[in-house]
Protein backbone atom coordinates (compact mmCIF):
# COMPACT_ATOMS: atom_id res chain seq x y z
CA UNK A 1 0.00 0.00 0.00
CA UNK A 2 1.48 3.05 -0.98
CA UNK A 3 1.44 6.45 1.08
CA UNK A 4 -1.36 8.16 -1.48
CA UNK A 5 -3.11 4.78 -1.17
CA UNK A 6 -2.89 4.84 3.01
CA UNK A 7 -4.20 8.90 3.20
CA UNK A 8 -6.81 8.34 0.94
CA UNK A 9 -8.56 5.44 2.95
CA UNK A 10 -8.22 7.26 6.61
CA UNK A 11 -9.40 10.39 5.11
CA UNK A 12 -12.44 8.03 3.65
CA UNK A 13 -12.57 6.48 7.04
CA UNK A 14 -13.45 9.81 8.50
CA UNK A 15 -15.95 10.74 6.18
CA UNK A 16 -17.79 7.27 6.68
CA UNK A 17 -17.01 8.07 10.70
CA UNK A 18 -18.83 11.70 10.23
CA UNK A 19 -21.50 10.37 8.18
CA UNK A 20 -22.03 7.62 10.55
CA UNK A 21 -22.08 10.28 13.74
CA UNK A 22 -24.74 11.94 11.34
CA UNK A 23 -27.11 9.35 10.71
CA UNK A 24 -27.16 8.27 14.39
CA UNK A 25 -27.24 11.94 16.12
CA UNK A 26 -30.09 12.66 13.15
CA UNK A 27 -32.06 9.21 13.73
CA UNK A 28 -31.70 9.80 17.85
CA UNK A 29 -33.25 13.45 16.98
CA UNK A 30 -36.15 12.03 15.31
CA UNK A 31 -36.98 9.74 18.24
CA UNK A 32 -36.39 12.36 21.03
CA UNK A 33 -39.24 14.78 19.65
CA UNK A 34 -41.64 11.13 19.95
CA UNK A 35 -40.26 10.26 23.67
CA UNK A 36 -42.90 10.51 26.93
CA UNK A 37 -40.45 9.76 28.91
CA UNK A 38 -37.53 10.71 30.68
CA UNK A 39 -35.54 7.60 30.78
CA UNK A 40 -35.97 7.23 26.82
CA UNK A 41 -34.88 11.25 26.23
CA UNK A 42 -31.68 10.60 28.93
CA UNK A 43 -30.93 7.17 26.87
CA UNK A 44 -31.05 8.71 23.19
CA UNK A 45 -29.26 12.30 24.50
CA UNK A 46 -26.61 9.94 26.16
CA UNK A 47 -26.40 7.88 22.46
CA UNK A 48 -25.97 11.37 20.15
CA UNK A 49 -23.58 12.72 22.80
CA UNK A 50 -21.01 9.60 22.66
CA UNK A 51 -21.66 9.76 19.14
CA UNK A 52 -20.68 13.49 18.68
CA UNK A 53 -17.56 13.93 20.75
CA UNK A 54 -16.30 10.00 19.91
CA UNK A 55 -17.49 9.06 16.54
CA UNK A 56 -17.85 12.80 15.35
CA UNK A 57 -14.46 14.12 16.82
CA UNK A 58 -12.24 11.23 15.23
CA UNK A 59 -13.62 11.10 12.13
CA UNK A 60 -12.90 14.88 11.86
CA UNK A 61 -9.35 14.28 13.07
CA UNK A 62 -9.05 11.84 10.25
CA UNK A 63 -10.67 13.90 7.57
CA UNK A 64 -8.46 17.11 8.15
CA UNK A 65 -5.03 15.36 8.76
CA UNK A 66 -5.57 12.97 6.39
CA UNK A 67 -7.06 15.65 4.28
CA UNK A 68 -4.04 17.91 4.46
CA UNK A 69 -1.98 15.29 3.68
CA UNK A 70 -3.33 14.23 0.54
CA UNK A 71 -3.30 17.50 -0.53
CA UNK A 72 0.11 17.65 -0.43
CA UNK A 73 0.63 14.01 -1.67
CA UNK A 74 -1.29 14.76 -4.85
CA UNK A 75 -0.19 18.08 -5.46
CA UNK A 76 -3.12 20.22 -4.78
CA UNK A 77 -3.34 23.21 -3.14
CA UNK A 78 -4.69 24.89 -0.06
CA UNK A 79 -6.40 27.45 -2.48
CA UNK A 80 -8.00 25.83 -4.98
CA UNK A 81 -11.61 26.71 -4.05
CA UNK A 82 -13.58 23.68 -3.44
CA UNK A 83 -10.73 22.70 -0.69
CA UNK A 84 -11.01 25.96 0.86
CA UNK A 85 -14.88 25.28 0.96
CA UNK A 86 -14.46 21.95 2.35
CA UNK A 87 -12.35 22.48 5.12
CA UNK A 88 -14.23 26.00 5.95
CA UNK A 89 -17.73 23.83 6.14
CA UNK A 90 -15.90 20.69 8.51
CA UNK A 91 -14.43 23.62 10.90
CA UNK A 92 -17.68 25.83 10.82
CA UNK A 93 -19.59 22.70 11.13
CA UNK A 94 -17.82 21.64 14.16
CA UNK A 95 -17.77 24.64 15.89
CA UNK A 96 -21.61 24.84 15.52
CA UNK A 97 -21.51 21.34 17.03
CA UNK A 98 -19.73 21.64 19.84
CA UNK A 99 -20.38 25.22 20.25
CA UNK A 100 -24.47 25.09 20.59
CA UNK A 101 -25.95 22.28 19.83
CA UNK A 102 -24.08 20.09 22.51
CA UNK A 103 -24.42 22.84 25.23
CA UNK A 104 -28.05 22.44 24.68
CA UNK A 105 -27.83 18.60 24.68
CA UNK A 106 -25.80 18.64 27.81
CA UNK A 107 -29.25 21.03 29.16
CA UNK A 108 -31.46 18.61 28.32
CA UNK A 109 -29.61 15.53 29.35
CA UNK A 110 -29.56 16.89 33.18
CA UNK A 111 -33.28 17.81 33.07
CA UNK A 112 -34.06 14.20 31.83
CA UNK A 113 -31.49 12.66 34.18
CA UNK A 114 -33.00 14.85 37.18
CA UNK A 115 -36.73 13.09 35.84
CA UNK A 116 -35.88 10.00 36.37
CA UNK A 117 -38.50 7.23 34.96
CA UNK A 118 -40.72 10.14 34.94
CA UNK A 119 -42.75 11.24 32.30
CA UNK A 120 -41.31 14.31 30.11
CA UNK A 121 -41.52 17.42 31.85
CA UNK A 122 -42.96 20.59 30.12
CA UNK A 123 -39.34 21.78 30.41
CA UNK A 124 -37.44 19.00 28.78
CA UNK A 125 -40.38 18.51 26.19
CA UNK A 126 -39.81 22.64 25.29
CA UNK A 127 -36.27 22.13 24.81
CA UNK A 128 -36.65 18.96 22.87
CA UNK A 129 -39.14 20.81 20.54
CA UNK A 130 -37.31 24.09 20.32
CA UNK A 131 -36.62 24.54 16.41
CA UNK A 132 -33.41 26.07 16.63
CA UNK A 133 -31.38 23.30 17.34
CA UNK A 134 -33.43 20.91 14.72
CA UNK A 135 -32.70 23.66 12.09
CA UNK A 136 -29.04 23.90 12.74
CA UNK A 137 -28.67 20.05 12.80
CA UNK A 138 -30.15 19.94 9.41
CA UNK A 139 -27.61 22.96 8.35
CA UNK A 140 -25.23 20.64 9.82
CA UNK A 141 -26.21 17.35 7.57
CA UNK A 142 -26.62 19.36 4.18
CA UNK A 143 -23.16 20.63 5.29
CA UNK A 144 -21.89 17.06 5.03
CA UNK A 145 -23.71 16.32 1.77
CA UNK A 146 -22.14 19.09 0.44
CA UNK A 147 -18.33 18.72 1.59
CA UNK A 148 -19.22 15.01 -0.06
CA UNK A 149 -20.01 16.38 -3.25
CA UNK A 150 -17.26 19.20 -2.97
CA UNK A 151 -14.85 15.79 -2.56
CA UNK A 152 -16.35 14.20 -5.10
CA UNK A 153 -16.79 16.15 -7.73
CA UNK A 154 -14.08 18.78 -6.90
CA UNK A 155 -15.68 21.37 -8.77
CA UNK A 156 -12.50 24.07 -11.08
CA UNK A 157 -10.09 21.73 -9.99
CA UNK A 158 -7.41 20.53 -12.56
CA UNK A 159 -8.39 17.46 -14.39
């Protein structure tokens, strides 16, 4: 296996690892607006959290070393425009991640904690409903389609 040939499958790896953190944190989101009760929203916040800061977080290590690297391995460049794209929608969407939506996660998941086996309080079940964090996790998915297709089809790069 050569070194272009090692890159290019961690870097892959991390993109299946992001997508994978995606599909779970979105699936667990679908299910948490549905829950009655407390137990169930304290199970499913507990699943999206270990799958944003262990799934999400390593896959974006691999994606942006592994990333950089090939660029250099393959002769690209830091400013051709659908990198610059790329790497500016991973960071942003990161930072969005770990900046809001998992401070309101970590909110919710000591109200539902504090419940018990209870039934959903009108407090957890407002912060479970509150749009906000719904329409920046599906900012946050269409960010991932896109860096796919930016990968892809690597739009004005040379052939």
């Amino acid at each position: 296996m050569s070194t272009y040939e090692l890159y290019l499958f961690l870097h892959i790896a991390g993109a299946f690892l992001l997508l994978a953190a995606t599909g779970a944190t979105t699936g667990a989101g679908f299910a948490l607006a549905r829950t009655t009760r407390a137990a169930t929203a304290a199970t499913l916040l507990r699943m999206i959290r270990m799958s944003e800061l262990v799934v999400r977080n390593i896959g974006a290590i691999l994606v942006i070393v592994f990333g950089g690297l090939l660029v250099g391995e393959t002769g690209h460049s830091w400013g051709e425009g659908w990198l610059s794209a790329a790497l500016t929608l991973v960071v942003v969407s990161i930072a969005l991640d770990h900046g809001y939506l998992m401070r309101q996660l970590r909110g919710s998941l000591a109200i539902a904690e504090r419940l018990g086996d209870g039934a959903v309080s009108p407090e957890l079940e407002a912060r479970l409903k509150n749009p906000v964090p719904a329409i920046i996790g599906t900012a946050l998915d269409v960010s991932f389609f896109v860096i796919l297709w930016l990968m892809i089809v690597r739009p004005g790069a040379p052939a």
